[in-house]
C-alpha atoms as a PDB file:
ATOM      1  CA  UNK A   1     203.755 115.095  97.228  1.00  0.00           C
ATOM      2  CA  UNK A   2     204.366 116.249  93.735  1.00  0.00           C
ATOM      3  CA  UNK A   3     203.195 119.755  92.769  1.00  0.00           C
ATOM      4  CA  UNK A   4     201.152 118.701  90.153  1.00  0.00           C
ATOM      5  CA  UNK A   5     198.754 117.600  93.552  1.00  0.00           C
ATOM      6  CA  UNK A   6     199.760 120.138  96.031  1.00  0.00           C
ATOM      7  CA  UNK A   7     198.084 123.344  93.827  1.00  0.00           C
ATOM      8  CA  UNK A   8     194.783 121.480  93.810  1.00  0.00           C
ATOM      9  CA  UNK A   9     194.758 120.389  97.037  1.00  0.00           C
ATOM     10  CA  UNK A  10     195.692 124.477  98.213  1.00  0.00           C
ATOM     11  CA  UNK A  11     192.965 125.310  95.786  1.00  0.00           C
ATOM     12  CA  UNK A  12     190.597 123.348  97.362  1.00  0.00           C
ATOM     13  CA  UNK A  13     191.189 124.524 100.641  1.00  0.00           C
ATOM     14  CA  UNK A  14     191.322 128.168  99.754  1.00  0.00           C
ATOM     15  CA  UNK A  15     187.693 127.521  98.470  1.00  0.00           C
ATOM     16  CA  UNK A  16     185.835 125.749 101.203  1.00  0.00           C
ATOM     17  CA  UNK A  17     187.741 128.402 103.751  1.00  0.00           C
ATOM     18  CA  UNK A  18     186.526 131.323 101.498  1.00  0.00           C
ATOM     19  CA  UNK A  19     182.934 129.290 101.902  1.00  0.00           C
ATOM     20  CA  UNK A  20     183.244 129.377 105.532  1.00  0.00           C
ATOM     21  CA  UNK A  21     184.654 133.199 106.050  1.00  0.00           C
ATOM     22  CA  UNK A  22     181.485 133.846 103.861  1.00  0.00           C
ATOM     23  CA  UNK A  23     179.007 131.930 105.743  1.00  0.00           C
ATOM     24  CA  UNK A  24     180.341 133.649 109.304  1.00  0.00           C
ATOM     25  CA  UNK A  25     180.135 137.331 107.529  1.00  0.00           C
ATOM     26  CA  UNK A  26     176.457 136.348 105.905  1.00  0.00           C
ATOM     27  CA  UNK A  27     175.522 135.427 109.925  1.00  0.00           C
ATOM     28  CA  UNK A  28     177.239 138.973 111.176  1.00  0.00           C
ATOM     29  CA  UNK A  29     175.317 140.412 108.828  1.00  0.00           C
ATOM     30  CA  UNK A  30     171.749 138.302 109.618  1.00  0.00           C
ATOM     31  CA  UNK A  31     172.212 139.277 113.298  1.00  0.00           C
ATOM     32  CA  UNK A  32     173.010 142.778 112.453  1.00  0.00           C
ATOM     33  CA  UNK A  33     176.615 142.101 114.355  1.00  0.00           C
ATOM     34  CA  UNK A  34     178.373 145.711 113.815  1.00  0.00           C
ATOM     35  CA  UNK A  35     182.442 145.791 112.122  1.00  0.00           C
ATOM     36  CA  UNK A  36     183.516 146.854 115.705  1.00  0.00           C
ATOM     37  CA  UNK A  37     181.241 143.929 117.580  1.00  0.00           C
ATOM     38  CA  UNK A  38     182.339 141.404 114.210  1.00  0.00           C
ATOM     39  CA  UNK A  39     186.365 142.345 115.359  1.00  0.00           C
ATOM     40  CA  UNK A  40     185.735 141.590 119.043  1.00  0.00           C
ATOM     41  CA  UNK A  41     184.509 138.327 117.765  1.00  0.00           C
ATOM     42  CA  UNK A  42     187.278 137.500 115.846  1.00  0.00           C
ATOM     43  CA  UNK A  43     189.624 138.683 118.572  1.00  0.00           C
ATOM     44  CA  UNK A  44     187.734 136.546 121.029  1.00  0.00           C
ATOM     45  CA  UNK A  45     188.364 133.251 118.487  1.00  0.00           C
ATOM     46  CA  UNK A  46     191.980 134.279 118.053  1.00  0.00           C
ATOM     47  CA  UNK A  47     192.142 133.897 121.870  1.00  0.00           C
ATOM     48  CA  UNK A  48     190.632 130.752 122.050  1.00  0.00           C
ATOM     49  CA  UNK A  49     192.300 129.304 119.547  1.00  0.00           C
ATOM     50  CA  UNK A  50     195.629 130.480 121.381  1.00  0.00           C
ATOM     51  CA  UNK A  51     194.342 128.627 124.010  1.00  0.00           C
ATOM     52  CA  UNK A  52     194.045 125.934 122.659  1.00  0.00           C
ATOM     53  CA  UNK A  53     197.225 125.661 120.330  1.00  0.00           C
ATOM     54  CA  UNK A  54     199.284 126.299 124.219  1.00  0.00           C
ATOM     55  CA  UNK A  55     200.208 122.640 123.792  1.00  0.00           C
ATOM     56  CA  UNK A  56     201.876 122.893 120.390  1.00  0.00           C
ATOM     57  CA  UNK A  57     204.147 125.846 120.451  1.00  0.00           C
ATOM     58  CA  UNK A  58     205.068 124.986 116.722  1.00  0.00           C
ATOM     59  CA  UNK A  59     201.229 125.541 115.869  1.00  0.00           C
ATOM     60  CA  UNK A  60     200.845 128.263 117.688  1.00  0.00           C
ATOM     61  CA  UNK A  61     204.290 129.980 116.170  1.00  0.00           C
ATOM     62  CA  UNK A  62     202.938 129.552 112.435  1.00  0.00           C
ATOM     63  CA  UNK A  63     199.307 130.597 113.982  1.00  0.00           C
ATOM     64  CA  UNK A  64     200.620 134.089 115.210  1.00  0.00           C
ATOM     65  CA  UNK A  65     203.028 134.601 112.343  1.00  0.00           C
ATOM     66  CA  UNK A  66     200.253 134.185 110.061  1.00  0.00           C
ATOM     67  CA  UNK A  67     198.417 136.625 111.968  1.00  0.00           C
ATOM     68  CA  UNK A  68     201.267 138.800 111.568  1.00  0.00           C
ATOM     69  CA  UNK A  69     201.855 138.247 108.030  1.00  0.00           C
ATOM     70  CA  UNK A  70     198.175 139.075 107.269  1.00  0.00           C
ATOM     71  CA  UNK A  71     198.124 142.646 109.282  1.00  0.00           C
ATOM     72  CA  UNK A  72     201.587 143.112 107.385  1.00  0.00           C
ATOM     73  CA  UNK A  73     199.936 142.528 104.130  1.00  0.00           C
ATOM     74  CA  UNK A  74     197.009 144.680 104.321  1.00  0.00           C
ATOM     75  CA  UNK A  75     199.012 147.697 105.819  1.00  0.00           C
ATOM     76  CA  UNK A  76     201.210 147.241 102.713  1.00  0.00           C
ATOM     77  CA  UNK A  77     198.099 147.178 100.640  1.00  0.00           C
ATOM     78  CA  UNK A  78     196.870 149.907 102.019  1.00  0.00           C
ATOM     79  CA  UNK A  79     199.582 152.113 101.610  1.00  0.00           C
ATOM     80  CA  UNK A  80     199.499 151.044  97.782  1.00  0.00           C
ATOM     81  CA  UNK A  81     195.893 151.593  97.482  1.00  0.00           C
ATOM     82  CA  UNK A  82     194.814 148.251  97.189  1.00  0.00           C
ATOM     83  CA  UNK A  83     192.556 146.649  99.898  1.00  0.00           C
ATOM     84  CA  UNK A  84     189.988 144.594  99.138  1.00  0.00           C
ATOM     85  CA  UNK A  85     190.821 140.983 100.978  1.00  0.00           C
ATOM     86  CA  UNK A  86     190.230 137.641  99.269  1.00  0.00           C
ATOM     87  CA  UNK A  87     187.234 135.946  99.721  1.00  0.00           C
ATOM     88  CA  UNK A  88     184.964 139.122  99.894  1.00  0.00           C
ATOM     89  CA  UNK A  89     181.720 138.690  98.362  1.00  0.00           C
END
């Protein structure tokens, strides 16, 4: 696919993802869910989701380095000062 159609294609993602992270934090915070209580949830998905990627060790490679590469990323950030994550409203 030529990269004149990839960078819309990532753009579009990016945004209905952002939509969705925003929608899930704008239910924490309807059902007064707690940082500590919104973390367990996400660790519970992440679990699940390893789950369910145990058939496809290729997906479930990328899945935890991504994990990885976003924990790397905001302890980087943090140590330059600078976290506020994408997509936060």
């Amino acid at each position: 696919m030529p990269q004149d159609q990839v960078q819309p294609e990532v753009t579009e993602l990016s945004e209905r993802l952002c939509q969705i992270v925003n929608e899930i934090f704008a239910t924490f915070n309807q059902k007064n869910v707690t940082p500590p209580e919104a973390g367990t949830i996400i660790l519970a998905l992440i679990h699940r989701l390893m789950g369910v990627l145990a058939d496809n060790p290729d997906s479930r490679r990328d899945f935890v380095a991504s994990i990885i590469e976003v924990v790397n990323r905001h302890l980087l950030e943090s140590l330059e000062g600078d976290s506020s994550p994408p997509c936060q409203t």
